[in-house]
Protein backbone atom coordinates (compact mmCIF):
# COMPACT_ATOMS: atom_id res chain seq x y z
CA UNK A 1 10.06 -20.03 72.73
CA UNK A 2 12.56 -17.73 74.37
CA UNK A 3 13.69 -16.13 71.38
CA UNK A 4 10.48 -14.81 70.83
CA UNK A 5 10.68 -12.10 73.62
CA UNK A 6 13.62 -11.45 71.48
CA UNK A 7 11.67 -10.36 68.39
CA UNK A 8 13.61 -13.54 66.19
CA UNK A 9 10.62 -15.67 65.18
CA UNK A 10 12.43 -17.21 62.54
CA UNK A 11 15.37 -18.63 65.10
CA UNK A 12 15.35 -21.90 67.12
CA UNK A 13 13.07 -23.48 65.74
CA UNK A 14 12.92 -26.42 62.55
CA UNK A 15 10.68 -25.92 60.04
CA UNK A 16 9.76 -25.11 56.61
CA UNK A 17 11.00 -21.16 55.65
CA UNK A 18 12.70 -20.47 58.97
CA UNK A 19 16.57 -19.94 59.17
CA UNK A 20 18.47 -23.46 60.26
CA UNK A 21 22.50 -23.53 60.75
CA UNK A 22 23.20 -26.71 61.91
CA UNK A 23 26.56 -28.75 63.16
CA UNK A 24 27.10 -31.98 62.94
CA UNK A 25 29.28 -33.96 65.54
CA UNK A 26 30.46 -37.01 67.05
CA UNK A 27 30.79 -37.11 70.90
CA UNK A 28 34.09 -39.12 71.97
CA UNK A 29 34.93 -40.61 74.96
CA UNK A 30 38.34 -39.32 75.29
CA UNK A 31 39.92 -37.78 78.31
CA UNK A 32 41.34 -34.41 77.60
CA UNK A 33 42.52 -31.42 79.16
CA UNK A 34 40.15 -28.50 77.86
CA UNK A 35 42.16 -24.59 78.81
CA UNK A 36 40.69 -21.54 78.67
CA UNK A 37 42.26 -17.79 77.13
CA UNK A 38 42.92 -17.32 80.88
CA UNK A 39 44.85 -20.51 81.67
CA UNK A 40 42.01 -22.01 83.60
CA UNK A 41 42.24 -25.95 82.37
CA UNK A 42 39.81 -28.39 83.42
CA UNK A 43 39.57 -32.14 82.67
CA UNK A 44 36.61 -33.65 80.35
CA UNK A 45 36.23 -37.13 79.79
CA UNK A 46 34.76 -36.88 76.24
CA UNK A 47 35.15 -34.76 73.47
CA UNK A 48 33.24 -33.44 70.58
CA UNK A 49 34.15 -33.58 67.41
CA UNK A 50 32.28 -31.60 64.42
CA UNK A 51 31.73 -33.67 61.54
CA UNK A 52 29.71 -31.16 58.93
CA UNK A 53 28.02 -27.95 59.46
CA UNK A 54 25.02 -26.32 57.32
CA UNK A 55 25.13 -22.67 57.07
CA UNK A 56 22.72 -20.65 54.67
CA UNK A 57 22.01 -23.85 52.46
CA UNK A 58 25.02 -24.76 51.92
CA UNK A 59 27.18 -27.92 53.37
CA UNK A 60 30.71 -27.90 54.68
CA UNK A 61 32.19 -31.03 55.68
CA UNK A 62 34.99 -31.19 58.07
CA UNK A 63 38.45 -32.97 57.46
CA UNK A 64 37.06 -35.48 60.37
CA UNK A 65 33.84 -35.57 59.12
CA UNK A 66 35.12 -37.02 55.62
CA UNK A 67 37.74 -39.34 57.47
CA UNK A 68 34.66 -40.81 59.46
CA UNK A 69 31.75 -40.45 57.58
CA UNK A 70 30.22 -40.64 53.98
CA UNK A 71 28.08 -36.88 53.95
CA UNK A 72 26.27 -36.36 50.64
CA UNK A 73 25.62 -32.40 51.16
């Protein structure tokens, strides 16, 4: 795994006792305009949308993510 020449053997990996922050998301097909801090814009033609994220254990569910979805976290 790359991160191991990083000395972080419990990142980027899934399993039991190792650290896991995850996100949740939809990808949309919706053209947008995407613009950067320096004005730079460029055109995507889908978008994604987070949903839910996990983060130490706990669940956080988006405004989206409860519009669209039934989480139980």
């Amino acid at each position: 795994m790359p991160l191991d020449g990083l000395n972080l053997k419990s990142k980027g990996r899934l399993e039991p006792g190792l650290d896991a922050d995850l996100t949740l998301f939809t990808l949309r097909r919706q053209p947008t305009v995407l613009v950067d801090a320096e004005n730079d814009s460029l055109q995507a033609e889908k978008l994604l949308v987070p949903l839910a994220a996990i983060r130490a254990g706990k669940g956080y569910v988006t405004e989206q993510g409860s519009a669209e979805r039934d989480f139980d976290l």
